[in-house]
Protein backbone atom coordinates (compact mmCIF):
# COMPACT_ATOMS: atom_id res chain seq x y z
CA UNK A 1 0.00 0.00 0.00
CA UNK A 2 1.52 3.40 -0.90
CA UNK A 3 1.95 6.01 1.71
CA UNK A 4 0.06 9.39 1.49
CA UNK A 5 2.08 12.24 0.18
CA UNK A 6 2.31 15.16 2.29
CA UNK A 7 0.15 17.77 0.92
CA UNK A 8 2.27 20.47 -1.08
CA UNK A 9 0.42 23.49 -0.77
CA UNK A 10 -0.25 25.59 2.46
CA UNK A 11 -3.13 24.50 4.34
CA UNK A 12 -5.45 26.59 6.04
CA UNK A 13 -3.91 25.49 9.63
CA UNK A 14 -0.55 26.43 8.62
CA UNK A 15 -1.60 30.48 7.67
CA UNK A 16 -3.01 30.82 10.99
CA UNK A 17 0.00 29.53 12.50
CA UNK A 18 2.41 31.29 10.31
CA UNK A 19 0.23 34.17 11.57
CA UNK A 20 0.56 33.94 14.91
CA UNK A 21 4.34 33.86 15.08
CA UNK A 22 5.72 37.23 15.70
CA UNK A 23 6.19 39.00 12.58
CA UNK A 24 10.14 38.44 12.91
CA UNK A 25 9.82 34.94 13.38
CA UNK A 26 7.55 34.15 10.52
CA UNK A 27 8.71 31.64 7.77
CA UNK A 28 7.27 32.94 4.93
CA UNK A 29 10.31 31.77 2.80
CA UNK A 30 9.65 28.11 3.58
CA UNK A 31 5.98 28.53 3.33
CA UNK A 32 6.57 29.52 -0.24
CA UNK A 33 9.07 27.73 -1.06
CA UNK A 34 8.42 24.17 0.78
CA UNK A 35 4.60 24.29 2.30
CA UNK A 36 4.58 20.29 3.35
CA UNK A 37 7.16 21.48 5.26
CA UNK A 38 5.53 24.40 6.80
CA UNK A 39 2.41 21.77 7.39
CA UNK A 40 3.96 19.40 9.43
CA UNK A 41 5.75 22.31 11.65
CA UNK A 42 2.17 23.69 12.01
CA UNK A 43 0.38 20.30 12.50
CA UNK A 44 3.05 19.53 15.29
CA UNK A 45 2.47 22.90 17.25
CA UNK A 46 0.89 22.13 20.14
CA UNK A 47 3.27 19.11 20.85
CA UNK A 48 6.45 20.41 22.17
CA UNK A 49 8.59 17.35 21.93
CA UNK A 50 7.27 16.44 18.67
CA UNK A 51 7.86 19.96 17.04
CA UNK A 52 11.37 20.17 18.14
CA UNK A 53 12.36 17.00 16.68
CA UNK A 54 11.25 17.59 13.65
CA UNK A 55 12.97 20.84 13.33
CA UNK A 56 16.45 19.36 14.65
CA UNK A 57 15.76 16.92 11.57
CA UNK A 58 15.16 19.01 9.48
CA UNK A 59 18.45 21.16 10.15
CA UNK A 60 20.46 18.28 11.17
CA UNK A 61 20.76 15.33 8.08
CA UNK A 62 20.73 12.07 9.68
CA UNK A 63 20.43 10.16 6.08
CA UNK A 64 23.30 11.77 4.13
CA UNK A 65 23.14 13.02 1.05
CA UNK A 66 20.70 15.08 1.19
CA UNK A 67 21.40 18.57 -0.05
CA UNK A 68 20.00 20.59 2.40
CA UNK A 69 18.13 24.08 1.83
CA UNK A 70 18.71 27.45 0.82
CA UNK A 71 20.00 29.47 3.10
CA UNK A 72 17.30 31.78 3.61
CA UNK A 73 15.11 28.69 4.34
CA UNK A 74 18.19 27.45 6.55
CA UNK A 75 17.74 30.76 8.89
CA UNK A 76 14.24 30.30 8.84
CA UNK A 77 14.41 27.18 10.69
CA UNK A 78 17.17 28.08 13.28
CA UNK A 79 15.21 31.50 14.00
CA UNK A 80 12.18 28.97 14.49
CA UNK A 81 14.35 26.87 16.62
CA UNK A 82 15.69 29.19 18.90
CA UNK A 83 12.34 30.93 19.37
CA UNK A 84 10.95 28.04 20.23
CA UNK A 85 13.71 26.66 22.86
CA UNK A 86 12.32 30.42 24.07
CA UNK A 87 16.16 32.11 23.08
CA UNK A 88 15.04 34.82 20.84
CA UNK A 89 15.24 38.27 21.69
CA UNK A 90 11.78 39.45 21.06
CA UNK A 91 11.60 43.01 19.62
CA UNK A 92 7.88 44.98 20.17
């Protein structure tokens, strides 16, 4: 039986929580540029375990070979990272 494909296109979910990151925080290049990935960051929110696994595997390639993302989507992630681990200096 084949697995599902993660959907590649932003889902509803994912604007609102895109949206409710502090506008400095937001990863609007990786929503644009790789929405599953966006998805699954969004669909793990609420689980804080979960969320930051997911992002350490995403910046950290366990597989080799891979050949890893832009930059901009690179600083993205380890602005996500650190914001989450609660490390980043907030501006208002």
């Amino acid at each position: 039986m084949r697995r599902l494909q993660p959907l590649d296109e932003p889902l509803p979910a994912t604007f609102r929580w895109v949206a409710s990151l502090p506008p400095e925080v937001r990863p609007l290049t990786l929503l644009r540029q790789f929405p599953r990935i966006a998805n699954g960051l969004a669909r793990a929110e609420h689980d804080e375990d979960g969320s930051a696994g997911y992002l350490e595997a995403l910046l950290n390639d366990r597989r080799g070979g891979r050949r890893g993302f832009p930059l901009a989507v690179y600083t993205e992630l380890l602005t996500l990272r650190e914001f989450f681990a609660g490390h980043y200096p907030i501006t208002r």
